[in-house]
PDB file of N, CA and C in Angstrom:
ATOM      1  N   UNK A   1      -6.434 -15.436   1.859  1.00  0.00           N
ATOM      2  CA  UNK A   1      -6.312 -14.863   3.185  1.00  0.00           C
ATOM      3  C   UNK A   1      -6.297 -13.339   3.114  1.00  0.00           C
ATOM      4  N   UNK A   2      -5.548 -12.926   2.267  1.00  0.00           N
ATOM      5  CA  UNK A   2      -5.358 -11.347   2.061  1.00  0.00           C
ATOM      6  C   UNK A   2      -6.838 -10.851   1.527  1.00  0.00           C
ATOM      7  N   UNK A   3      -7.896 -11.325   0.766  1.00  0.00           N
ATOM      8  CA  UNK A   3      -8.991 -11.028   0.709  1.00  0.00           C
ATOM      9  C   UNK A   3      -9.939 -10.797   1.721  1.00  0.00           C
ATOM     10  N   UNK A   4     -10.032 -11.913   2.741  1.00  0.00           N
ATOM     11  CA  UNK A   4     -10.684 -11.420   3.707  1.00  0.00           C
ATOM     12  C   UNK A   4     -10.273 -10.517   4.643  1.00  0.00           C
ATOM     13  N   UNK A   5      -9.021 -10.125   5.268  1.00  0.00           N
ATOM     14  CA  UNK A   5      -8.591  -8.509   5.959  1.00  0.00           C
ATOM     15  C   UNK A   5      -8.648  -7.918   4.975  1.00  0.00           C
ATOM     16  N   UNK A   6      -8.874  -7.561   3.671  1.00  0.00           N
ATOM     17  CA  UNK A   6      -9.038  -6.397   2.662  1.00  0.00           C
ATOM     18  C   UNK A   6     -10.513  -6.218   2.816  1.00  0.00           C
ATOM     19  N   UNK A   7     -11.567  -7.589   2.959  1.00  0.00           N
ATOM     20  CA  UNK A   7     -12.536  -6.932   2.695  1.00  0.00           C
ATOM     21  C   UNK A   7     -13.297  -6.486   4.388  1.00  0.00           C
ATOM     22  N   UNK A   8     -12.605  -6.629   5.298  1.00  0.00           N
ATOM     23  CA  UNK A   8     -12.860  -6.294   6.704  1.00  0.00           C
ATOM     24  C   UNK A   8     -12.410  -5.185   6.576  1.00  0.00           C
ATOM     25  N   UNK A   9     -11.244  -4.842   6.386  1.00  0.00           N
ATOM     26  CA  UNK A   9     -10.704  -3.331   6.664  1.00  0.00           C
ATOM     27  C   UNK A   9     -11.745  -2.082   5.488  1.00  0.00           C
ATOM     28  N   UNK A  10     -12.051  -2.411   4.603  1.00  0.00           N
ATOM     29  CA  UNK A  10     -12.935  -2.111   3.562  1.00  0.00           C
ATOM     30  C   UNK A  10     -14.482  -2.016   4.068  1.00  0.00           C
ATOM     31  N   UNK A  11     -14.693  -2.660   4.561  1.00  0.00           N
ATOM     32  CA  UNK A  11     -16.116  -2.135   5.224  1.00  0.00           C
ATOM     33  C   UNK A  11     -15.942  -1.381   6.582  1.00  0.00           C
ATOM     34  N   UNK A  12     -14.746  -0.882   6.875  1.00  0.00           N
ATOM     35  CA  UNK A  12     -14.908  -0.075   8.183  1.00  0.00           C
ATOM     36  C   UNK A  12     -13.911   0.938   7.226  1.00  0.00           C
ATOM     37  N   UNK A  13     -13.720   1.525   6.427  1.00  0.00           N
ATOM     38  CA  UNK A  13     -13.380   2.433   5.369  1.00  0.00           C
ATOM     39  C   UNK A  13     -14.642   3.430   5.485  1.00  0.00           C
ATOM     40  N   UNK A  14     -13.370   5.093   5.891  1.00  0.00           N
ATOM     41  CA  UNK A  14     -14.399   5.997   5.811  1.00  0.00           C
ATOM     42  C   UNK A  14     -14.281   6.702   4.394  1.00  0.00           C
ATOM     43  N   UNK A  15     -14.622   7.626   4.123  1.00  0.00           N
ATOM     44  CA  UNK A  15     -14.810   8.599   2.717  1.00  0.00           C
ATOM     45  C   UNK A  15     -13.752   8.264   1.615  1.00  0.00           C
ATOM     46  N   UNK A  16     -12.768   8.884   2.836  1.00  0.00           N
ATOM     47  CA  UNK A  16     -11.059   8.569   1.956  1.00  0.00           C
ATOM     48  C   UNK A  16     -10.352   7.891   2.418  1.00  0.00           C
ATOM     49  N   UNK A  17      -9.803   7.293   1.834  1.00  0.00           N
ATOM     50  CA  UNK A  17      -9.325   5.995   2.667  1.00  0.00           C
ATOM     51  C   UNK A  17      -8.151   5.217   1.396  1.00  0.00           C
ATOM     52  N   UNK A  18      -7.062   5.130   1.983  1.00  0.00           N
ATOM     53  CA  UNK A  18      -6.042   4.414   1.168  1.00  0.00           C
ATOM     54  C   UNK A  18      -5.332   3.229   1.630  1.00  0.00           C
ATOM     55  N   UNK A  19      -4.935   2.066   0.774  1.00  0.00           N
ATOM     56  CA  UNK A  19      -4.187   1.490   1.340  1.00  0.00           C
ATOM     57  C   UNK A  19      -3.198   0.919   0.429  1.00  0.00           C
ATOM     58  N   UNK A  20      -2.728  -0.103   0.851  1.00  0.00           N
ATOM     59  CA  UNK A  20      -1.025  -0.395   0.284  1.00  0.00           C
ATOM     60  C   UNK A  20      -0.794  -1.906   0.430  1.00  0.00           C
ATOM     61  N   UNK A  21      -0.457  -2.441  -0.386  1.00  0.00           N
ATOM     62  CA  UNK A  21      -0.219  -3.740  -0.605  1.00  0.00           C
ATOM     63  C   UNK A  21       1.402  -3.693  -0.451  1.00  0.00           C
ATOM     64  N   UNK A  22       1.614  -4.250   0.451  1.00  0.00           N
ATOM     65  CA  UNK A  22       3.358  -4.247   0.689  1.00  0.00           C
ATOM     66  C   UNK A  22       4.206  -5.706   1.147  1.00  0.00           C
ATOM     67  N   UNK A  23       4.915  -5.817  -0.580  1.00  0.00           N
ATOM     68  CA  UNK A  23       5.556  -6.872  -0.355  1.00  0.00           C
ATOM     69  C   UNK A  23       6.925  -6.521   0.090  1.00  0.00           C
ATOM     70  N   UNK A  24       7.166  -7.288   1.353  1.00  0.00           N
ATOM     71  CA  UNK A  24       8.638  -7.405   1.926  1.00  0.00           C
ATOM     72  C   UNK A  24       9.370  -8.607   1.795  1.00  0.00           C
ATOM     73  N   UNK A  25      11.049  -7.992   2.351  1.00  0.00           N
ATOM     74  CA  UNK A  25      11.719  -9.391   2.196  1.00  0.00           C
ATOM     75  C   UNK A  25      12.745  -9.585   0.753  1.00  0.00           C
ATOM     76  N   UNK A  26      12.288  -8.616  -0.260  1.00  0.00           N
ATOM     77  CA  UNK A  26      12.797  -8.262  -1.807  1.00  0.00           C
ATOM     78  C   UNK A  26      14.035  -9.006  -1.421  1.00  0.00           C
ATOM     79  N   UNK A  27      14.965  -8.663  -0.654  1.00  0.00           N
ATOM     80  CA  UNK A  27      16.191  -9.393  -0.525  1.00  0.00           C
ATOM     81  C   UNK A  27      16.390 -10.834  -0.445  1.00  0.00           C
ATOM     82  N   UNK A  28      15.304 -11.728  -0.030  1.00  0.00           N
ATOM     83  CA  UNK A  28      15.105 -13.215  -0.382  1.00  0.00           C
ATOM     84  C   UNK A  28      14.733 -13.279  -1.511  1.00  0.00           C
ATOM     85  N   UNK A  29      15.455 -13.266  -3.075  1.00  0.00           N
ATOM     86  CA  UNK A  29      15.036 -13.342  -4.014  1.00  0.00           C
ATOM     87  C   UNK A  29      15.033 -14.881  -4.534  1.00  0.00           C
ATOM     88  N   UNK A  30      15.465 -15.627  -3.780  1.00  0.00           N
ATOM     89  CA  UNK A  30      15.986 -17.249  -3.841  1.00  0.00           C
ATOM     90  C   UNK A  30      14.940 -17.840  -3.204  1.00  0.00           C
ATOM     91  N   UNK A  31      13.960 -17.311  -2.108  1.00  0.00           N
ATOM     92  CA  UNK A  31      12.790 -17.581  -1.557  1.00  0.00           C
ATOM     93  C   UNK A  31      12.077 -17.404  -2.167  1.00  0.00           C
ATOM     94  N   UNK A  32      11.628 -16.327  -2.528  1.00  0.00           N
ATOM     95  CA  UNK A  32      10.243 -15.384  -3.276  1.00  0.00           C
ATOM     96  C   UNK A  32       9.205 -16.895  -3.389  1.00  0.00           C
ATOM     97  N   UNK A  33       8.056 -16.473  -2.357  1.00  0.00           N
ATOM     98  CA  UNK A  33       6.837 -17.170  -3.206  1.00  0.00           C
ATOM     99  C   UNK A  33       5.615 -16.237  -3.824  1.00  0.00           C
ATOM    100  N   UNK A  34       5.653 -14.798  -4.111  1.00  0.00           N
ATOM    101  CA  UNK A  34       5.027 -13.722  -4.955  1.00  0.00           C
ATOM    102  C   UNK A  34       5.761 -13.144  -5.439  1.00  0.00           C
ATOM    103  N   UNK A  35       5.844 -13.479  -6.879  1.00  0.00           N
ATOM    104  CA  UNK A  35       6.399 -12.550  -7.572  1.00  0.00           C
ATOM    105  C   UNK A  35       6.035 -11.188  -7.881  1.00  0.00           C
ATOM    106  N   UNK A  36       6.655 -10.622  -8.443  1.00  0.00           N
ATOM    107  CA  UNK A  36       5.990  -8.940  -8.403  1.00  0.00           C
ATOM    108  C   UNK A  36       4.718  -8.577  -9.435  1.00  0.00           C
ATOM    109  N   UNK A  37       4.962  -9.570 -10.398  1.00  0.00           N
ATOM    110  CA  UNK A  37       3.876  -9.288 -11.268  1.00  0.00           C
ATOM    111  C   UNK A  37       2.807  -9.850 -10.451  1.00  0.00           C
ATOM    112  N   UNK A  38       2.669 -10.959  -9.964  1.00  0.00           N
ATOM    113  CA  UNK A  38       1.645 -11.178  -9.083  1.00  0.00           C
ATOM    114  C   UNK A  38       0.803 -10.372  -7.952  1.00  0.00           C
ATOM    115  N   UNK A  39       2.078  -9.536  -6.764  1.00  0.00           N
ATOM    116  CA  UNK A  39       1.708  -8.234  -6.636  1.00  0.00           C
ATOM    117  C   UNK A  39       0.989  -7.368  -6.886  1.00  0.00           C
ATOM    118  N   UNK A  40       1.444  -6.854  -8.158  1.00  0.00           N
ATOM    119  CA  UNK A  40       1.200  -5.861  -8.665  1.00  0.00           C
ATOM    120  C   UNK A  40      -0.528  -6.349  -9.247  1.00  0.00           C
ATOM    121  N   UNK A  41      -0.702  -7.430  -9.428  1.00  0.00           N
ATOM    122  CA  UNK A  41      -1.692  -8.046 -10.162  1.00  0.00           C
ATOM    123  C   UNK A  41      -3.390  -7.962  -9.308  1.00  0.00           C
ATOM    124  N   UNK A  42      -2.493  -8.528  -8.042  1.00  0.00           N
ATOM    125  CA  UNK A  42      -3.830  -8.709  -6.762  1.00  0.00           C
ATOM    126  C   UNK A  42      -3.730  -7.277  -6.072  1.00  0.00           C
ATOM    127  N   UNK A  43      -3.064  -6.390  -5.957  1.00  0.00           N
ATOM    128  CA  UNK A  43      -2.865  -4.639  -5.632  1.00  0.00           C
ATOM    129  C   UNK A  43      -4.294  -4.073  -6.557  1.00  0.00           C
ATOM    130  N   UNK A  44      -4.031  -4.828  -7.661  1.00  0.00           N
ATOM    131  CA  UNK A  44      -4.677  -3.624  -9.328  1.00  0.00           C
ATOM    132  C   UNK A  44      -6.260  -4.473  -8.508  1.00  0.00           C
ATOM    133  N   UNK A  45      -6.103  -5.626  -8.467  1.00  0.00           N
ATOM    134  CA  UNK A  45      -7.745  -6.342  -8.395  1.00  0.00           C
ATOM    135  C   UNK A  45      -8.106  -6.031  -7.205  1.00  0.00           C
ATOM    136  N   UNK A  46      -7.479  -5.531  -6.208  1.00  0.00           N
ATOM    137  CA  UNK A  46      -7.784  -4.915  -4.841  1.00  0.00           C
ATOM    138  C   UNK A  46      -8.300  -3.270  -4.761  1.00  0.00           C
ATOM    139  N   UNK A  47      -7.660  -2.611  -5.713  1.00  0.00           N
ATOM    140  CA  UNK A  47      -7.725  -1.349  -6.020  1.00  0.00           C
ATOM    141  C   UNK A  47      -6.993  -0.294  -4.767  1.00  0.00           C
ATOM    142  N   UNK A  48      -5.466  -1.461  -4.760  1.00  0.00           N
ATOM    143  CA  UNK A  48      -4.424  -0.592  -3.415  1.00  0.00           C
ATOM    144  C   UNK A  48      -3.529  -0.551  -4.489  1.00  0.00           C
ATOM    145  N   UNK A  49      -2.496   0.267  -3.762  1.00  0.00           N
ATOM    146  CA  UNK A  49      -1.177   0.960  -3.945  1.00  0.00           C
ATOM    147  C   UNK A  49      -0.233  -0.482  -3.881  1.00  0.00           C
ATOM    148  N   UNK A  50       0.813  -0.686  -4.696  1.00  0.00           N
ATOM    149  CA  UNK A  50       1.744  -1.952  -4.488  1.00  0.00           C
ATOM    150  C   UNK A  50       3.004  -1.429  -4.665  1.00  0.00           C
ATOM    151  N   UNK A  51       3.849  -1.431  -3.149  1.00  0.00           N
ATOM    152  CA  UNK A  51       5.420  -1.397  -3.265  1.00  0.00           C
ATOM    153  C   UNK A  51       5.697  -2.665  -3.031  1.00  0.00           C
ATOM    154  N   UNK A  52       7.083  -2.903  -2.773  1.00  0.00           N
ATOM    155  CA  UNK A  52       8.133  -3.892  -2.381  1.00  0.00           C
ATOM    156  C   UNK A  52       9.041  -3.382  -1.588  1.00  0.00           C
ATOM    157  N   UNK A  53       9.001  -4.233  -0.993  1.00  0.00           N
ATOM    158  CA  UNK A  53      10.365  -3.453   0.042  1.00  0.00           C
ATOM    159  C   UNK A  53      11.150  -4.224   0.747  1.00  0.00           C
ATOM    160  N   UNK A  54      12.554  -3.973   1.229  1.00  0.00           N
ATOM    161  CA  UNK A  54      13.266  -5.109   2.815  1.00  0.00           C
ATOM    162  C   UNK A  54      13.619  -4.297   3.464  1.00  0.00           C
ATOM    163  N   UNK A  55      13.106  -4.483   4.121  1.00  0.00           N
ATOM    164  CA  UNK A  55      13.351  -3.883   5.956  1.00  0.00           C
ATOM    165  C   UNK A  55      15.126  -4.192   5.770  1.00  0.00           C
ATOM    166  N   UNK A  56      15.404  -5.568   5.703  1.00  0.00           N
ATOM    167  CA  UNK A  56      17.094  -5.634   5.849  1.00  0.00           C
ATOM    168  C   UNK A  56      17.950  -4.826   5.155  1.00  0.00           C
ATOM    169  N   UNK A  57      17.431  -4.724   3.775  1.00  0.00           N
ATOM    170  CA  UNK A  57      18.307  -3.989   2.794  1.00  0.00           C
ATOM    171  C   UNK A  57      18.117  -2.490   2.965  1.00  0.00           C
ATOM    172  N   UNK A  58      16.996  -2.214   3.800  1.00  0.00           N
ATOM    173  CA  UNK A  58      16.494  -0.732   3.320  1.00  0.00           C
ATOM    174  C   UNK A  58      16.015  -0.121   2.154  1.00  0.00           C
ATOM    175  N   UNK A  59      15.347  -1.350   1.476  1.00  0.00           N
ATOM    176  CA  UNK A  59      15.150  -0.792   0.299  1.00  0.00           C
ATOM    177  C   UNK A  59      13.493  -0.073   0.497  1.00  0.00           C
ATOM    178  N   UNK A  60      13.473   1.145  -0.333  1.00  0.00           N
ATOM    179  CA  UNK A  60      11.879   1.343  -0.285  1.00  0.00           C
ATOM    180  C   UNK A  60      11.254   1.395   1.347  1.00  0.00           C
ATOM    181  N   UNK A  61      11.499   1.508   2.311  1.00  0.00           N
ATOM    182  CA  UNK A  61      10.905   1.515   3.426  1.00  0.00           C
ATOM    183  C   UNK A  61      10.660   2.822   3.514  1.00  0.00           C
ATOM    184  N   UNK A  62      11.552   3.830   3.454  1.00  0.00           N
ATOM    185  CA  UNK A  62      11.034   4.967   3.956  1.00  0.00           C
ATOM    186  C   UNK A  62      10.106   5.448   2.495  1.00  0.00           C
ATOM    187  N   UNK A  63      10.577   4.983   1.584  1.00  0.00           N
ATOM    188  CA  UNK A  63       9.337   5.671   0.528  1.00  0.00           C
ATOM    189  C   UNK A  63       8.010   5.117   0.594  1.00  0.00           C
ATOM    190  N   UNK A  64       7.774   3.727   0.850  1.00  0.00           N
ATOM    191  CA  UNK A  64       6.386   3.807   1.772  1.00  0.00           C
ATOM    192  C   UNK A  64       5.528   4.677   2.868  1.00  0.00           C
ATOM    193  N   UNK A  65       6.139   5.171   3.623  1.00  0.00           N
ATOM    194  CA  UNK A  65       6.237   6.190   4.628  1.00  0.00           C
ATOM    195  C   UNK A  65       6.307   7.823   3.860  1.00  0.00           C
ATOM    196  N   UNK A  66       7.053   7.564   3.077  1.00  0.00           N
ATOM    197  CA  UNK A  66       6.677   8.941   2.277  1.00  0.00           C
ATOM    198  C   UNK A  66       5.757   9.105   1.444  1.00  0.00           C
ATOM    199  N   UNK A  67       5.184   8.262   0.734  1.00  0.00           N
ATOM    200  CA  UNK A  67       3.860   7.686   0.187  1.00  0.00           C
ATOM    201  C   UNK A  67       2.881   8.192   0.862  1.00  0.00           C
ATOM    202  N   UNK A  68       2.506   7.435   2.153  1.00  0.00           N
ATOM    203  CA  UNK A  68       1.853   7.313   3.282  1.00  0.00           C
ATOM    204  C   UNK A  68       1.601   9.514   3.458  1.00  0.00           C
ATOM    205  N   UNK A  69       2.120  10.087   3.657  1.00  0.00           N
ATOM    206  CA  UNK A  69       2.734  11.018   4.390  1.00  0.00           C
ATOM    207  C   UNK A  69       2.161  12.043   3.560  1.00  0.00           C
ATOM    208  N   UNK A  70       2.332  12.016   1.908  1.00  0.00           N
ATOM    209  CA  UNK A  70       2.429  12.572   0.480  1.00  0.00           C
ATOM    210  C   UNK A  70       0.697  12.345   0.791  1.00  0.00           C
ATOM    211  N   UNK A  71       0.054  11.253   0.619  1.00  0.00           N
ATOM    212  CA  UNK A  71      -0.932  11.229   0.457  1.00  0.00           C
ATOM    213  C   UNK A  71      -2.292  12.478   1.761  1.00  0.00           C
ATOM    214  N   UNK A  72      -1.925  11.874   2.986  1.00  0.00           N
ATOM    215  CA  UNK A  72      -2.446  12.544   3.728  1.00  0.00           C
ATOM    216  C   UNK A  72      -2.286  13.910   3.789  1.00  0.00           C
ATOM    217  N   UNK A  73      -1.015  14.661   3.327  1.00  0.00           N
ATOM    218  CA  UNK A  73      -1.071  15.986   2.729  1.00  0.00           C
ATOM    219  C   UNK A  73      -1.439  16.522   2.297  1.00  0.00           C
ATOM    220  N   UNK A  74      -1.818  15.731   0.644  1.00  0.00           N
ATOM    221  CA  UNK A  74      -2.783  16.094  -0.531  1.00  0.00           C
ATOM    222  C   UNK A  74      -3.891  16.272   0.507  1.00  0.00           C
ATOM    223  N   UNK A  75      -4.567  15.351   1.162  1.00  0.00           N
ATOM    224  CA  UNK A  75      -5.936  15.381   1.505  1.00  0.00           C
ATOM    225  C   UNK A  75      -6.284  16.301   2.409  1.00  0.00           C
ATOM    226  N   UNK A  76      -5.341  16.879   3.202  1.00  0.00           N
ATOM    227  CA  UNK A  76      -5.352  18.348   4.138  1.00  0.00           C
ATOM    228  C   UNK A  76      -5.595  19.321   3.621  1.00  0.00           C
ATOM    229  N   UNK A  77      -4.932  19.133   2.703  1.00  0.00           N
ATOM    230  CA  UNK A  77      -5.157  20.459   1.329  1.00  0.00           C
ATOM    231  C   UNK A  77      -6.481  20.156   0.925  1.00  0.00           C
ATOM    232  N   UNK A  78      -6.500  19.277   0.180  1.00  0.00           N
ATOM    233  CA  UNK A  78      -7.801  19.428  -0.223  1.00  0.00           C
ATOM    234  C   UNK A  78      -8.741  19.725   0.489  1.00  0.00           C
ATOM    235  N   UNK A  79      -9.401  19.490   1.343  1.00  0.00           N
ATOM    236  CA  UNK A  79      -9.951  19.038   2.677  1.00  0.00           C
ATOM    237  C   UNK A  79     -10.494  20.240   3.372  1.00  0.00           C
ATOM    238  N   UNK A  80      -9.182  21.227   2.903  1.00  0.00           N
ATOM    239  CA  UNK A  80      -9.033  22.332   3.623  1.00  0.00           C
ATOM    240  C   UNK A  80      -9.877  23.726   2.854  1.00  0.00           C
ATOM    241  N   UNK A  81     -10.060  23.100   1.482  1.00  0.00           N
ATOM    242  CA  UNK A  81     -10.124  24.240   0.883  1.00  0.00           C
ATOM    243  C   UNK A  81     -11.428  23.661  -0.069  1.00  0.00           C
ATOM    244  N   UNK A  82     -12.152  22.783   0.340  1.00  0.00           N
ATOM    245  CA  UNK A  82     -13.243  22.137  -0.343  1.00  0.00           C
ATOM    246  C   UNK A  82     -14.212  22.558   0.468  1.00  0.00           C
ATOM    247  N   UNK A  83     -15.771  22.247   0.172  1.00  0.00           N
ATOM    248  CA  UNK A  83     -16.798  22.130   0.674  1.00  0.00           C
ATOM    249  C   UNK A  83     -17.056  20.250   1.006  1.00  0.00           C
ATOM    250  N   UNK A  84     -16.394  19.832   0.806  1.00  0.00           N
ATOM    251  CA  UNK A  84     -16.730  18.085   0.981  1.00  0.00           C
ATOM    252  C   UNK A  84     -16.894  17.750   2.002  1.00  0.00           C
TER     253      UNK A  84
END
């Protein structure tokens, strides 16, 4: 399922373009049906970014967002001072 919205969002991908594989929920560790190596596994074969995170716990949420934030910065800069 996650293949086909990767490869939809991927053909409407302009120049630069990032994305993020984000597993939530870390705090159901008694649930978990993806483990992280798995994650991390289909992220690498996707060629996205892979956090984890729970919204409940607060874990990692805002560093997604700072991720997010970090990146589009770099690219202002760059962007700014390139011929590209």
């Amino acid at each position: 399922m996650l293949g086909k919205y990767c490869g939809f969002t991927f053909s409407f991908s302009i120049k630069l373009f990032y994305s993020f594989l984000v597993g939530n929920k870390t705090d159901l560790a008694d649930k978990r049906q993806v483990s992280t190596e798995d994650g991390e596994r289909k992220a690498k074969e996707l060629n996205v970014m892979f956090i984890e995170t729970s919204a409940k716990a607060g874990y990692n949420v805002k560093q997604v967002f700072y991720d997010i934030n970090y990146l589009l910065f770099i690219n202002i800069l760059y962007f700014s001072y390139s011929d590209v």
